[in-house]
N, C-alpha and C. Protein backbone atom coordinates (compact mmCIF):
# COMPACT_ATOMS: atom_id res chain seq x y z
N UNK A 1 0.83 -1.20 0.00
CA UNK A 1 0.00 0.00 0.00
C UNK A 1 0.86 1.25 0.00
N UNK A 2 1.90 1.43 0.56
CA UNK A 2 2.82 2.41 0.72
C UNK A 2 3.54 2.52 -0.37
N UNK A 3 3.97 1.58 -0.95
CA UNK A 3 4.22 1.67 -2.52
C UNK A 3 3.31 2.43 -3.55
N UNK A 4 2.17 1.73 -3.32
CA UNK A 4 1.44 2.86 -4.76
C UNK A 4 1.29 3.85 -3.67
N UNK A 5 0.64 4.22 -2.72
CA UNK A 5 0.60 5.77 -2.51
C UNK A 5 2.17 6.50 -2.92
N UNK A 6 3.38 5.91 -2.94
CA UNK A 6 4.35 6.55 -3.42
C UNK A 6 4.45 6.85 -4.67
N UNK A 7 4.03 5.79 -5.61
CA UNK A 7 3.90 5.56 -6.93
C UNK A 7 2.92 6.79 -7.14
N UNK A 8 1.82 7.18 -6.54
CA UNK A 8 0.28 8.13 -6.91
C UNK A 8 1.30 9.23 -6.53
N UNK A 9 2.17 9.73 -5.75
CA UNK A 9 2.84 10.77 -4.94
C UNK A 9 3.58 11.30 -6.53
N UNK A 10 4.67 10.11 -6.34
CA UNK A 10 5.70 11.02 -7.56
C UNK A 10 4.74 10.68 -8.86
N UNK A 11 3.95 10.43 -9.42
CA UNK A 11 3.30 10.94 -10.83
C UNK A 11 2.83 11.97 -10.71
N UNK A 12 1.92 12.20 -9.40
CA UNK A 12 0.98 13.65 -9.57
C UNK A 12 2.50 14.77 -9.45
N UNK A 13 3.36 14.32 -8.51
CA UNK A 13 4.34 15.55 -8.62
C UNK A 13 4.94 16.02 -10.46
N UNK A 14 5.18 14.97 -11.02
CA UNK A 14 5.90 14.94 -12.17
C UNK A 14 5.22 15.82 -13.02
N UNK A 15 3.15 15.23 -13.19
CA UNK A 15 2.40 16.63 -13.88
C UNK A 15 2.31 17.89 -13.19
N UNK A 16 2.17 18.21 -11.79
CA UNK A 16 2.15 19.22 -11.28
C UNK A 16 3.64 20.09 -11.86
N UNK A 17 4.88 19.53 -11.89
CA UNK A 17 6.34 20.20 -12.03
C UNK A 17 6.06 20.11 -13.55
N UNK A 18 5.47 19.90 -14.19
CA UNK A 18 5.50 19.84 -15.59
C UNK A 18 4.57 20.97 -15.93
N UNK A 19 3.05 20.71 -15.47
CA UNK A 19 2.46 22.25 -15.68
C UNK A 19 3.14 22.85 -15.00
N UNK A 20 3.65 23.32 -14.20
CA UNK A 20 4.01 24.50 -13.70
C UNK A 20 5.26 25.12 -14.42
N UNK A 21 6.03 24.31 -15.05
CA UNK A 21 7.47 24.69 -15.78
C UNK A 21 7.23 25.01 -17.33
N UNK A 22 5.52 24.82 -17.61
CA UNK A 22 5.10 24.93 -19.13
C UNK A 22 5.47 26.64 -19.70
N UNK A 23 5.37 26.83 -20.68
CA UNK A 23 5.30 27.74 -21.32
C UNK A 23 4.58 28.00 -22.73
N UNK A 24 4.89 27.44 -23.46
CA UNK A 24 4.26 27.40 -24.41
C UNK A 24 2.83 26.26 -24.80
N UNK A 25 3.08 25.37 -23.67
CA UNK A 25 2.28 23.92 -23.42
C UNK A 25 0.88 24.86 -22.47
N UNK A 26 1.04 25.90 -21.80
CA UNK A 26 -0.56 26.54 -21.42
C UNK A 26 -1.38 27.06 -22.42
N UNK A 27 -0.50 27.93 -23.73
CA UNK A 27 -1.16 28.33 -24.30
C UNK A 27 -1.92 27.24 -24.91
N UNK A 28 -1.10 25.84 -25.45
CA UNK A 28 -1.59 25.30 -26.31
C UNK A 28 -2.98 24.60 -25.41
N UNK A 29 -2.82 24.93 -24.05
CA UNK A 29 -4.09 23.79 -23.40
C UNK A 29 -4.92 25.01 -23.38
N UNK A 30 -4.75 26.50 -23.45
CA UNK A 30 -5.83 27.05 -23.74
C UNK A 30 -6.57 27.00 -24.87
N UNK A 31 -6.23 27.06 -25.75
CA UNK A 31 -6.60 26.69 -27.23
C UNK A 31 -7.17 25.63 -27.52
N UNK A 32 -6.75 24.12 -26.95
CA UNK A 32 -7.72 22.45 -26.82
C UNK A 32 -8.84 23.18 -26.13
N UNK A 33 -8.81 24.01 -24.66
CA UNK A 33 -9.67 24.08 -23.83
C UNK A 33 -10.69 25.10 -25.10
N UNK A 34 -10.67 25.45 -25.25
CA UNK A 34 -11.62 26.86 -26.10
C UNK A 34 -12.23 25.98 -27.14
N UNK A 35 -11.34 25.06 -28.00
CA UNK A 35 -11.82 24.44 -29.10
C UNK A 35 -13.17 23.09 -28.54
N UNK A 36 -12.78 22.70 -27.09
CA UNK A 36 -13.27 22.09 -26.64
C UNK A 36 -14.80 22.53 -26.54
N UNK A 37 -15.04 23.96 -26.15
CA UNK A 37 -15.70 24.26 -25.95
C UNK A 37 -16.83 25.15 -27.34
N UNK A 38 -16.31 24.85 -27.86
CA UNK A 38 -16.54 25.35 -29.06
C UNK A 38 -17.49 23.45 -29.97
N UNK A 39 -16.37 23.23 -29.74
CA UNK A 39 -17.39 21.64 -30.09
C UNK A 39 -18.61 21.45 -29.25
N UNK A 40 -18.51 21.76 -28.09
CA UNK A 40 -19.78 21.04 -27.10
C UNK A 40 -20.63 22.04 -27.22
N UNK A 41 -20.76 22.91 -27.14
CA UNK A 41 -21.31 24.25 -26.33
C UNK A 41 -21.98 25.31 -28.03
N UNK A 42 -21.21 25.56 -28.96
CA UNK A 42 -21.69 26.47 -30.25
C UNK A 42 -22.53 25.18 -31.29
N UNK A 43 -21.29 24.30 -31.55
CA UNK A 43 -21.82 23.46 -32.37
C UNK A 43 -22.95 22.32 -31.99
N UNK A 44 -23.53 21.78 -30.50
CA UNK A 44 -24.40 21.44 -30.11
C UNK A 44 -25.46 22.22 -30.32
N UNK A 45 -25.43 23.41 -29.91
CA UNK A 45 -26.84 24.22 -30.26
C UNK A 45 -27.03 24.40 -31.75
N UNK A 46 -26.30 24.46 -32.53
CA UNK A 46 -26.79 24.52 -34.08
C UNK A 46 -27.20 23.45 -34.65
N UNK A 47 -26.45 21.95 -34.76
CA UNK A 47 -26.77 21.04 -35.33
C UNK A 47 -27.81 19.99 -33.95
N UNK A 48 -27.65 20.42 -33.38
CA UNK A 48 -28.72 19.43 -32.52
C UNK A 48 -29.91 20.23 -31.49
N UNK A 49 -30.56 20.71 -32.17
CA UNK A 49 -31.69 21.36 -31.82
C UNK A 49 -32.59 20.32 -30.93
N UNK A 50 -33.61 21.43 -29.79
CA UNK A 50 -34.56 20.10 -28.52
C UNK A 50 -35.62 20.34 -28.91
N UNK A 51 -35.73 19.21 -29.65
CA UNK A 51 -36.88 18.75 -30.95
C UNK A 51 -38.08 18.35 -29.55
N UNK A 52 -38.08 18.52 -28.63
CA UNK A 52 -39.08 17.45 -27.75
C UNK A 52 -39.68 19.13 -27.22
N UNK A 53 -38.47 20.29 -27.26
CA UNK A 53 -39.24 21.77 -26.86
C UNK A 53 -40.22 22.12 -27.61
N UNK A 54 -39.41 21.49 -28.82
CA UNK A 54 -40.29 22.51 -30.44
C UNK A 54 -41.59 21.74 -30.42
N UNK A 55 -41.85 20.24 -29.89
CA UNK A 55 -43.45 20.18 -30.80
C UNK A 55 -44.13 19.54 -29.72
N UNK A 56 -43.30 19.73 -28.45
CA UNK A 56 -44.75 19.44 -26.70
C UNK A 56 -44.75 20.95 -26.14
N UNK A 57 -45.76 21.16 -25.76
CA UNK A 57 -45.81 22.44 -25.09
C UNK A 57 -45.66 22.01 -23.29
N UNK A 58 -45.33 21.19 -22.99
CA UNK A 58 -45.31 20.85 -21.52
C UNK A 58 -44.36 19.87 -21.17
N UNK A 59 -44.02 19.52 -19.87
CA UNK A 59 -43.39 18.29 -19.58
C UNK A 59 -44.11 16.99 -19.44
N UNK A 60 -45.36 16.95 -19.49
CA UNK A 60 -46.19 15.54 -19.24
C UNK A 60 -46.31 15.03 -20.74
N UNK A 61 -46.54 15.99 -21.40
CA UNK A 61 -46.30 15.30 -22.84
C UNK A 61 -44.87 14.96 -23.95
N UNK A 62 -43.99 15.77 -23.32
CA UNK A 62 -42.67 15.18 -23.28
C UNK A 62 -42.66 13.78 -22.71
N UNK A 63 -42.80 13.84 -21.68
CA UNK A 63 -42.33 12.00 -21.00
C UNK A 63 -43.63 11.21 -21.45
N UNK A 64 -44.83 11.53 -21.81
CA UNK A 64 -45.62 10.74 -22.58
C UNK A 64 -44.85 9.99 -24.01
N UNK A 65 -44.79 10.71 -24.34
CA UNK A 65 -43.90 10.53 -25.57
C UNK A 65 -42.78 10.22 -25.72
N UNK A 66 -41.73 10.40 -24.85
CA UNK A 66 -40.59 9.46 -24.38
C UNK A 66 -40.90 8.27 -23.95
N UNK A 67 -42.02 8.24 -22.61
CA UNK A 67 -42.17 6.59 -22.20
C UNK A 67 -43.00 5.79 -23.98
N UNK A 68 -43.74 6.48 -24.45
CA UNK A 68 -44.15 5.42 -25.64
C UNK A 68 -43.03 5.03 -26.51
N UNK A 69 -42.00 5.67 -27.32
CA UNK A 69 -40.61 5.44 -27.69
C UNK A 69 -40.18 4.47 -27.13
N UNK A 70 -40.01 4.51 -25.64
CA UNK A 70 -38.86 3.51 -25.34
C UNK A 70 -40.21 2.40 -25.01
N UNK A 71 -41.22 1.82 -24.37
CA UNK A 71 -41.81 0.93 -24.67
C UNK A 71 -42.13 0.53 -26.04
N UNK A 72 -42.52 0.91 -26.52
CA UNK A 72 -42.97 0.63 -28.18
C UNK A 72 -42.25 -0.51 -28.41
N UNK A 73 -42.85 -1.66 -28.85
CA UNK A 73 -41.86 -2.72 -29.45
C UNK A 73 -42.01 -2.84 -30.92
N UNK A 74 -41.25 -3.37 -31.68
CA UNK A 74 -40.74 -3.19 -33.25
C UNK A 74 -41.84 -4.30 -34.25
């Protein structure tokens, strides 16, 4: 047990001394981070519209219509 907590000790140190000694490696995780967010967050709302807002006016007919979907057999 004292082994891997040593083992968990010096890895987290190795990324911690590694981000911290970055320079050019923050910008680039700002840039993943932004693009990241740019995939989930801009391009979710354009191509995947909440088709269940647009044509129930309520929540009981939302989950009406969800529970028939997923019961429904083929």
């Amino acid at each position: 047990m004292q082994r891997f907590k040593s083992l968990l000790i010096a890895i987290f140190s190795l990324y911690r001394d590694g981000f911290k000694n970055m320079r050019l490696g923050k910008k680039l995780w700002l840039i993943a981070m932004i693009k990241l967010f740019i995939i989930f967050a801009v391009i979710k709302y354009f191509f995947f519209p909440d088709v269940l807002q647009e044509h129930f006016q309520n929540d009981a007919q939302r989950s009406d219509y969800i529970l028939n979907q997923l019961t429904q057999g083929e």
